[in-house]
Structures are given as structure tokens and as C-alpha cells.
C-alpha atoms as a PDB file:
ATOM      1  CA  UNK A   1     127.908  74.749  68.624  1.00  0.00           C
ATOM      2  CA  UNK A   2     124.416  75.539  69.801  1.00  0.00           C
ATOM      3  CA  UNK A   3     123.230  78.807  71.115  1.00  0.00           C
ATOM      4  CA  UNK A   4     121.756  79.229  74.393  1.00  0.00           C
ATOM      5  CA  UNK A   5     119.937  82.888  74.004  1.00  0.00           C
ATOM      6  CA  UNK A   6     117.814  84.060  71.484  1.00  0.00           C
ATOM      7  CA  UNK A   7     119.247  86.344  68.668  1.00  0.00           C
ATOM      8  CA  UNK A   8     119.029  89.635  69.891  1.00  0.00           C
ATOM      9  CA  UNK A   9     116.874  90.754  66.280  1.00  0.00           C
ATOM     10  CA  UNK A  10     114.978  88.294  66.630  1.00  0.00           C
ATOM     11  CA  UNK A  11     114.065  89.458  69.608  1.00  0.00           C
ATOM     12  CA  UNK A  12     113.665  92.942  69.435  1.00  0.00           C
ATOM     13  CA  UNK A  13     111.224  91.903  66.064  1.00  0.00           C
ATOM     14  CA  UNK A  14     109.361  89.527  68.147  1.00  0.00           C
ATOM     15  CA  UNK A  15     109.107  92.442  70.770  1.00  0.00           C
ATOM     16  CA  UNK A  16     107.990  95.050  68.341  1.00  0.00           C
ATOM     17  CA  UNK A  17     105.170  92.388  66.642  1.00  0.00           C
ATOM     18  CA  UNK A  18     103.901  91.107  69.706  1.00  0.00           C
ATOM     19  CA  UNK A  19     104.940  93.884  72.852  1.00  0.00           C
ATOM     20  CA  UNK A  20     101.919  96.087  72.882  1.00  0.00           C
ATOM     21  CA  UNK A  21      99.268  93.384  72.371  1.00  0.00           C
ATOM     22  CA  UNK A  22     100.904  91.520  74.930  1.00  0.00           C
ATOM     23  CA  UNK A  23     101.391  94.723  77.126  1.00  0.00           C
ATOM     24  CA  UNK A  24      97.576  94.967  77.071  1.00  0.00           C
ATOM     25  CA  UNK A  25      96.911  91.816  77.975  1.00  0.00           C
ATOM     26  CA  UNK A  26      99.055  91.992  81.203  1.00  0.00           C
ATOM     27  CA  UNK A  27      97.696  94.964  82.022  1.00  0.00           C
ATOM     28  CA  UNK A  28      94.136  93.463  82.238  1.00  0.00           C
ATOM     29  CA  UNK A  29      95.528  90.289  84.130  1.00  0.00           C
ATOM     30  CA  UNK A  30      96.986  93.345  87.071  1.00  0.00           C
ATOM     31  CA  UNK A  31      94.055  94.941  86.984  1.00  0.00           C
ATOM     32  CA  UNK A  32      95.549  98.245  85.152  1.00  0.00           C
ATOM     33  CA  UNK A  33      98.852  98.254  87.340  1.00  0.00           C
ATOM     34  CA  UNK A  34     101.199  99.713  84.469  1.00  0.00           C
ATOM     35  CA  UNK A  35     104.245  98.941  86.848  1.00  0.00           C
ATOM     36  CA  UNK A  36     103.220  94.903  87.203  1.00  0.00           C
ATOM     37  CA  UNK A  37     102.086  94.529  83.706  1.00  0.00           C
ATOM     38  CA  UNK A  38     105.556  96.015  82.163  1.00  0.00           C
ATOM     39  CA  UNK A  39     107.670  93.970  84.578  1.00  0.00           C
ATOM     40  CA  UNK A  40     105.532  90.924  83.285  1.00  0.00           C
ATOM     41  CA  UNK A  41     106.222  91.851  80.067  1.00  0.00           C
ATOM     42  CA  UNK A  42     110.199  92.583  80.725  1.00  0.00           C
ATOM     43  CA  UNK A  43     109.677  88.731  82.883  1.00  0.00           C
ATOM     44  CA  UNK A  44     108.110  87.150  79.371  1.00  0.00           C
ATOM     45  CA  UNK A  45     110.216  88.612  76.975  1.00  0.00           C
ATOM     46  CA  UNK A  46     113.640  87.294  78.854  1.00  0.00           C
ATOM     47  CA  UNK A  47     111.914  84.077  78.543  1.00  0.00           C
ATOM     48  CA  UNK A  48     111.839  84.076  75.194  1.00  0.00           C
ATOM     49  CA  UNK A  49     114.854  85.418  74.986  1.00  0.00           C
ATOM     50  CA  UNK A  50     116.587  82.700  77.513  1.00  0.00           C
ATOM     51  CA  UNK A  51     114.444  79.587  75.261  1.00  0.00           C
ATOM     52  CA  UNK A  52     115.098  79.799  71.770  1.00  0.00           C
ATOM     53  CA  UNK A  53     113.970  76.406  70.997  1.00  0.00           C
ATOM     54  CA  UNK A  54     110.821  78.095  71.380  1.00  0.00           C
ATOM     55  CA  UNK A  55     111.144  79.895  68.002  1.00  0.00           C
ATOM     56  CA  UNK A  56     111.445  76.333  65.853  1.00  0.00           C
ATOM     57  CA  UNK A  57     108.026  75.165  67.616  1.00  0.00           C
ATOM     58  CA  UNK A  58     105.246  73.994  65.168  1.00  0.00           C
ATOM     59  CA  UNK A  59     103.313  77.435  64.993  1.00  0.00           C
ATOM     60  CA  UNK A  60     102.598  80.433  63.052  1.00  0.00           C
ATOM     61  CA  UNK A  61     103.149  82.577  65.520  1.00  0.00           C
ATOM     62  CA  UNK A  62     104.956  83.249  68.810  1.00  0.00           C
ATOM     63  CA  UNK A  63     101.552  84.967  70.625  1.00  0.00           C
ATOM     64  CA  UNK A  64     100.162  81.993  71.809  1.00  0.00           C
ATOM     65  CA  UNK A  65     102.991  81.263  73.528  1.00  0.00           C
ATOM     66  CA  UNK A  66     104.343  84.403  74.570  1.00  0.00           C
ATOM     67  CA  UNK A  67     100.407  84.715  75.783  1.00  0.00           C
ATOM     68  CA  UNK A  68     101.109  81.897  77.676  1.00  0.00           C
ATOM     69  CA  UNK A  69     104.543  82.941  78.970  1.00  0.00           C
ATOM     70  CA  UNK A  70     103.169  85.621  80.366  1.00  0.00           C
ATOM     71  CA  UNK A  71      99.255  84.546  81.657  1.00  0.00           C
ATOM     72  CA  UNK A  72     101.324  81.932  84.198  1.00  0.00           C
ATOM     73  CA  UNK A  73     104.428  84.436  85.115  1.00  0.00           C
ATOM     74  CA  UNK A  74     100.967  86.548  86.467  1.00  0.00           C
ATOM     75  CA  UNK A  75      99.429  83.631  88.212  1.00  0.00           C
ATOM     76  CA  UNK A  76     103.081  83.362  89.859  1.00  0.00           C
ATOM     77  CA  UNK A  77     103.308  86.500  90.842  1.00  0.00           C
ATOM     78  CA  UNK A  78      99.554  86.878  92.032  1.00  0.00           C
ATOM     79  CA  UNK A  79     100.104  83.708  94.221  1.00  0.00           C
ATOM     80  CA  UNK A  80     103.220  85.255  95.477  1.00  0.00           C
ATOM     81  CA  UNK A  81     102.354  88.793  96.746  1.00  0.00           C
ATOM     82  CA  UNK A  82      99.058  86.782  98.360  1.00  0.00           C
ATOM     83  CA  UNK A  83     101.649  84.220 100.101  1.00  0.00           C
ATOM     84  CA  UNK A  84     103.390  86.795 101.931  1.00  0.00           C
ATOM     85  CA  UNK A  85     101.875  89.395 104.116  1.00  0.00           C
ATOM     86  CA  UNK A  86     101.871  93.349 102.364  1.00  0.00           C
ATOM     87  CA  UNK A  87     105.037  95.524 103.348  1.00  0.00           C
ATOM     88  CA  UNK A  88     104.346  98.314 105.471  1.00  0.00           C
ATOM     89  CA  UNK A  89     106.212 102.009 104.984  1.00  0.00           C
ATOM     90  CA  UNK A  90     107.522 104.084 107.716  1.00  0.00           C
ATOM     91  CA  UNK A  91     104.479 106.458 106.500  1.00  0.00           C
ATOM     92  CA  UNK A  92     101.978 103.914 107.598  1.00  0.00           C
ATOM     93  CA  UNK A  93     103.310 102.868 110.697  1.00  0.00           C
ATOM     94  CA  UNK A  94     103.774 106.599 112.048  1.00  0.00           C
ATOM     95  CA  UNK A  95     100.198 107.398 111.695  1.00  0.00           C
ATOM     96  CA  UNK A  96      99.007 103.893 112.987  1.00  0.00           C
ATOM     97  CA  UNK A  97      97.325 104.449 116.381  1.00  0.00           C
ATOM     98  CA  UNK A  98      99.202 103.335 119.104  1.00  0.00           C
ATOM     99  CA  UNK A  99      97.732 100.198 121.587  1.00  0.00           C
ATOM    100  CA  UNK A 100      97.323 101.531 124.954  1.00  0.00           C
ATOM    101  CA  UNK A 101     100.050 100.735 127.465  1.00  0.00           C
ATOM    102  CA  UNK A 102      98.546  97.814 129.940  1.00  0.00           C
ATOM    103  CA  UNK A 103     101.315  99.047 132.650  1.00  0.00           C
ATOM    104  CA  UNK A 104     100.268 102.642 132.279  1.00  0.00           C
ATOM    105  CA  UNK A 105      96.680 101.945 132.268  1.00  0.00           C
ATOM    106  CA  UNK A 106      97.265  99.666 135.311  1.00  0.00           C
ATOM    107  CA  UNK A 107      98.840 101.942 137.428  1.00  0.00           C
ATOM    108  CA  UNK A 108      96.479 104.911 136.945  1.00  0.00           C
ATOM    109  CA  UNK A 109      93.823 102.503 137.652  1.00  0.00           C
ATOM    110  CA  UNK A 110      95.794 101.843 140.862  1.00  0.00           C
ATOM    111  CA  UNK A 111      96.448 105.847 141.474  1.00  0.00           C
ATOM    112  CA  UNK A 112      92.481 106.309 140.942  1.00  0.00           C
ATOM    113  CA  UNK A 113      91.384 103.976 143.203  1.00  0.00           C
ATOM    114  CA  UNK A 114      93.753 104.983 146.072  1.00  0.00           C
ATOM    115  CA  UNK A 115      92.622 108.474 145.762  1.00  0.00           C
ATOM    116  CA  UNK A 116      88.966 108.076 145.216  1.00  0.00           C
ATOM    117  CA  UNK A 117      89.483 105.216 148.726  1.00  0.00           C
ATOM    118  CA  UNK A 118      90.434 108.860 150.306  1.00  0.00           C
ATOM    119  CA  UNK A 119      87.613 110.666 149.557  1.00  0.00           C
ATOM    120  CA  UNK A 120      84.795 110.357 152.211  1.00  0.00           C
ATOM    121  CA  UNK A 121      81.645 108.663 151.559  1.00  0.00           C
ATOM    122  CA  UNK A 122      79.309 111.316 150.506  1.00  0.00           C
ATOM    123  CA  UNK A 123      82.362 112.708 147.861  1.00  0.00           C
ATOM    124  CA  UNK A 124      82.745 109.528 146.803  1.00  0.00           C
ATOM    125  CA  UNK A 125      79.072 108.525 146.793  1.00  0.00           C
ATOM    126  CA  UNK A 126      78.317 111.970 144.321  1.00  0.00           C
ATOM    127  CA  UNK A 127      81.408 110.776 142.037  1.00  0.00           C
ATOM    128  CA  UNK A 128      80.430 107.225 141.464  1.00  0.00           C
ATOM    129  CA  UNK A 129      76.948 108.413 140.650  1.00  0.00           C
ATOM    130  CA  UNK A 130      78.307 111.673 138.669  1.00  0.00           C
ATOM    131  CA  UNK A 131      81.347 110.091 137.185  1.00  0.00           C
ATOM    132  CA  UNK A 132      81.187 106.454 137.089  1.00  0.00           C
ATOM    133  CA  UNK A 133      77.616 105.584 136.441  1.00  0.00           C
ATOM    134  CA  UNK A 134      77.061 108.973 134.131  1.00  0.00           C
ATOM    135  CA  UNK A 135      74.187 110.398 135.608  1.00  0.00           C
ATOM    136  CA  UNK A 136      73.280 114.140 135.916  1.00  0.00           C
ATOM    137  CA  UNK A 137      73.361 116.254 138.427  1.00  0.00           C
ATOM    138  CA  UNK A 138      69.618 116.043 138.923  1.00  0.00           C
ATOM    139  CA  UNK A 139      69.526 112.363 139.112  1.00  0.00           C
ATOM    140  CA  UNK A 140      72.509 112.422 141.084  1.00  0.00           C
ATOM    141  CA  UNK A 141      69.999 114.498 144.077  1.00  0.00           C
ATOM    142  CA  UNK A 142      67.479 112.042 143.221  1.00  0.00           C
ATOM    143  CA  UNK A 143      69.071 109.100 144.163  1.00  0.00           C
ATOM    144  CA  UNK A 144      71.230 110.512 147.004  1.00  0.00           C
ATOM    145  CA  UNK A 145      68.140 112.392 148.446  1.00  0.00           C
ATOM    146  CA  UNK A 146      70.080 115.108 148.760  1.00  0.00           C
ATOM    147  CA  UNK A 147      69.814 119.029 146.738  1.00  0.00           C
ATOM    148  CA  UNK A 148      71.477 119.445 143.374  1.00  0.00           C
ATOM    149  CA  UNK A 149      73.049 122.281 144.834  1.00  0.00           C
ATOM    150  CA  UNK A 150      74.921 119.878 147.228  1.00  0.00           C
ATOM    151  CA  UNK A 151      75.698 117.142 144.540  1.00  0.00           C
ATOM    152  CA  UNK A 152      77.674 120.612 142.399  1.00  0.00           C
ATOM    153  CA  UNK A 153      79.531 120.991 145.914  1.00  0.00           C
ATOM    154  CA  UNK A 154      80.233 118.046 146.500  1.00  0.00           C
ATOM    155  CA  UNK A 155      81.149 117.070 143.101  1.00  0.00           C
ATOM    156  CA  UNK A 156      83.833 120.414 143.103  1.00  0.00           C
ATOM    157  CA  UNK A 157      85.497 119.988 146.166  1.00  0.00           C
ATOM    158  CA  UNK A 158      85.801 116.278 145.323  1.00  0.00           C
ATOM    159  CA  UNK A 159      87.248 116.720 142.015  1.00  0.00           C
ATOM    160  CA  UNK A 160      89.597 119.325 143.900  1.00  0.00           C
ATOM    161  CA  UNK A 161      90.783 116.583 146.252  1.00  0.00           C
ATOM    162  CA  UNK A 162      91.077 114.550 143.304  1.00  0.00           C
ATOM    163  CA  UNK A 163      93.480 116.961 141.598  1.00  0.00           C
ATOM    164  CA  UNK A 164      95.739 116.766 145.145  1.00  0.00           C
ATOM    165  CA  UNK A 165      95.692 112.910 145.327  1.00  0.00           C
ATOM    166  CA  UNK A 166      96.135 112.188 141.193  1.00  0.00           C
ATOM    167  CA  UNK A 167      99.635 112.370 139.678  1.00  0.00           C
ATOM    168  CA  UNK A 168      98.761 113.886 135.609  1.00  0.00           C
ATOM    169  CA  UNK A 169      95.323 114.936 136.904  1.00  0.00           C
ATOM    170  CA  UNK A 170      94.712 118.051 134.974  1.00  0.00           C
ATOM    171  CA  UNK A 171      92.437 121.111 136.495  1.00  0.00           C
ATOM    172  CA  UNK A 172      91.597 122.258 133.190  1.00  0.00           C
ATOM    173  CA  UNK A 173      89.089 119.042 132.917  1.00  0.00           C
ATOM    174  CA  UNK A 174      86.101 118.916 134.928  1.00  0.00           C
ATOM    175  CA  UNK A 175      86.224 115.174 134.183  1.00  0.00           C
ATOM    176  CA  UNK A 176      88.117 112.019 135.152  1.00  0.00           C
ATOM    177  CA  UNK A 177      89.710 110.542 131.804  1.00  0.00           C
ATOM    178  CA  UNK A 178      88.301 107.716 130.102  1.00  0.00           C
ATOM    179  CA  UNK A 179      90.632 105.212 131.258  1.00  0.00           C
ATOM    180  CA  UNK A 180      90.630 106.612 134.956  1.00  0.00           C
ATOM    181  CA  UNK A 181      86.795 106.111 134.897  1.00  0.00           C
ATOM    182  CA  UNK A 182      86.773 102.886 133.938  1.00  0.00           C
ATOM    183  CA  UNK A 183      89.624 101.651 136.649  1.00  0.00           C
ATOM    184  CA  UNK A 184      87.737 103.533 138.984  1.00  0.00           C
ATOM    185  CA  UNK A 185      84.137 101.957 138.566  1.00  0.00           C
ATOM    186  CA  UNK A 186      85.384  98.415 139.223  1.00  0.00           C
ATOM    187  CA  UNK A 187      86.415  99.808 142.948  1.00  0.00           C
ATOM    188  CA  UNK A 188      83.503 102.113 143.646  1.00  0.00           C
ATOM    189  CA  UNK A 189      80.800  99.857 142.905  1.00  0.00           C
END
């Protein structure tokens, strides 16, 4: 009757000749991941232990082989982990930044441009310039021809309106948000 495993002391002397040497060589071929390189060397060594036939083979020693063994059981694995895309923890996604809702963004643009419609022309015509197009309040009067004491008027009783008119708007911020301003410029220029 022939046996199908290798003798367990043969095995545990192969393991104790050749483990550490081997051990360091898988650890160079994972780059110095102790968890790959031992489960490489666990992989290998039930290789050897699964083909005796390997033990009758025409050489000294049972490195070159184990070497081998475990230099293509790395290549495996390498090819692998790069077929398949990298797991993701719970950690990872939870402090991933979130895409911006289309639908949301949509219908403030809509709720921006209805209330900025409502404004009349000279509030509107200091926002777009203020707001929109990011000029100061200077070069607001400048190209309005009016005083920058009337663009600051304008620009607070506007922004009050606003506040009225806008679901979310908050009085706190002197500003429109980003995503307001941005829905708003395509209707007010």
C-alpha cells in the first residue's frame, strides 16, 4: 500500500532544516508582509507534505524545491490579489466623502433661480456682480455707476429677501452657498 502524505517527522525535520531560510525568502518575495510570507510558508510546507514523491527526487536537498514551491505559490497569490479589486472596511467607507446629490443640487438650483427671478433688477443686478461674478464692493459701484454705499444696501436688503424666498437659506451667512452660486449664475447672466 502506498502512502499519500508525507511522514509527519519527516516533515517537521524538513520544516526545522529548511523553515527559517525559506521564511526569509518569502518574506522578501511580500515585500516584508510577515502575515503573507508565513501563510506562504504554511501553503509550501502542506505541499510537501501532500507530495511525498517529492522526497525520492534525484537531489541533495529539498531547498531547491521547496524554494520553488514556494517562489510560484507567491506569483499565484500576487496575480491573485491584483486580479480582483482591494476589499474595502466599513472604516473606509464611513470617512469616504460623499458625491453630491444631483436631485438636491437640482432643486436648490431651481429654488435659487426662482427667488433671485423675484428680486428687482437693481438687487439682482448688485448680486450677480457681488455674488455670481465675485467682484467687490468697489467694483461692484464701478460697473453699476452707482455709490458703494448703495451696492452694501442693496446687497443687504437683497440677501434679506433672499433669506424670505430660500428654503435652508441661513442668516448667519452673508453668502449664497457654493452650489447655490453656481445654479444661480447660469440664470443671471
Amino acid at each position: 500500500m502506498t502512502t499519500t502524505t508525507t511522514d509527519e517527522r519527516a516533515l517537521a525535520d524538513l520544516q526545522r532544516e529548511h523553515g527559517p531560510a525559506l521564511f526569509h525568502f518569502l518574506l522578501g518575495l511580500t515585500f516584508g508582509d510577515r502575515q503573507r510570507a508565513e501563510d506562504l510558508l504554511q501553503e509550501t510546507l502542506v505541499r510537501a507534505w501532500q507530495h511525498p514523491e517529492a522526497f525520492d527526487g534525484p537531489y541533495e536537498s529539498m531547498r531547491p524545491w521547496l524554494f520553488t514551491v514556494g517562489r510560484r505559490l507567491a506569483i499565484d497569490a500576487r496575480r491573485s490579489r491584483l486580479a480582483r479589486p482591494a476589499e474595502v472596511g466599513d472604516a473606509v467607507l464611513e470617512s469616504a466623502p460623499c458625491g453630491e446629490d444631483t436631485a438636491e443640487s437640482a432643486v436648490a438650483a431651481l429654488d435659487v433661480r426662482e427667488a433671485v427671478r423675484g428680486l428687482s433688477p437693481e438687487h439682482r443686478a448688485v448680486l450677480v456682480q457681488i455674488y455670481f461674478r465675485g467682484l467687490s464692493v468697489g467694483e461692484t459701484a464701478e460697473v453699476l455707476g452707482i455709490p458703494a454705499g448703495t451696492v452694501k444696501s442693496r446687497s443687504y436688503y437683497a440677501l434679506r429677501l433672499l433669506s424670505r424666498n430660500l428654503p435652508g437659506y441661513s442668516r448667519k451667512s452673508s453668502s449664497l452657498s457654493s452650489g447655490s452660486r453656481a445654479a444661480a449664475s447660469a440664470t443671471a447672466t
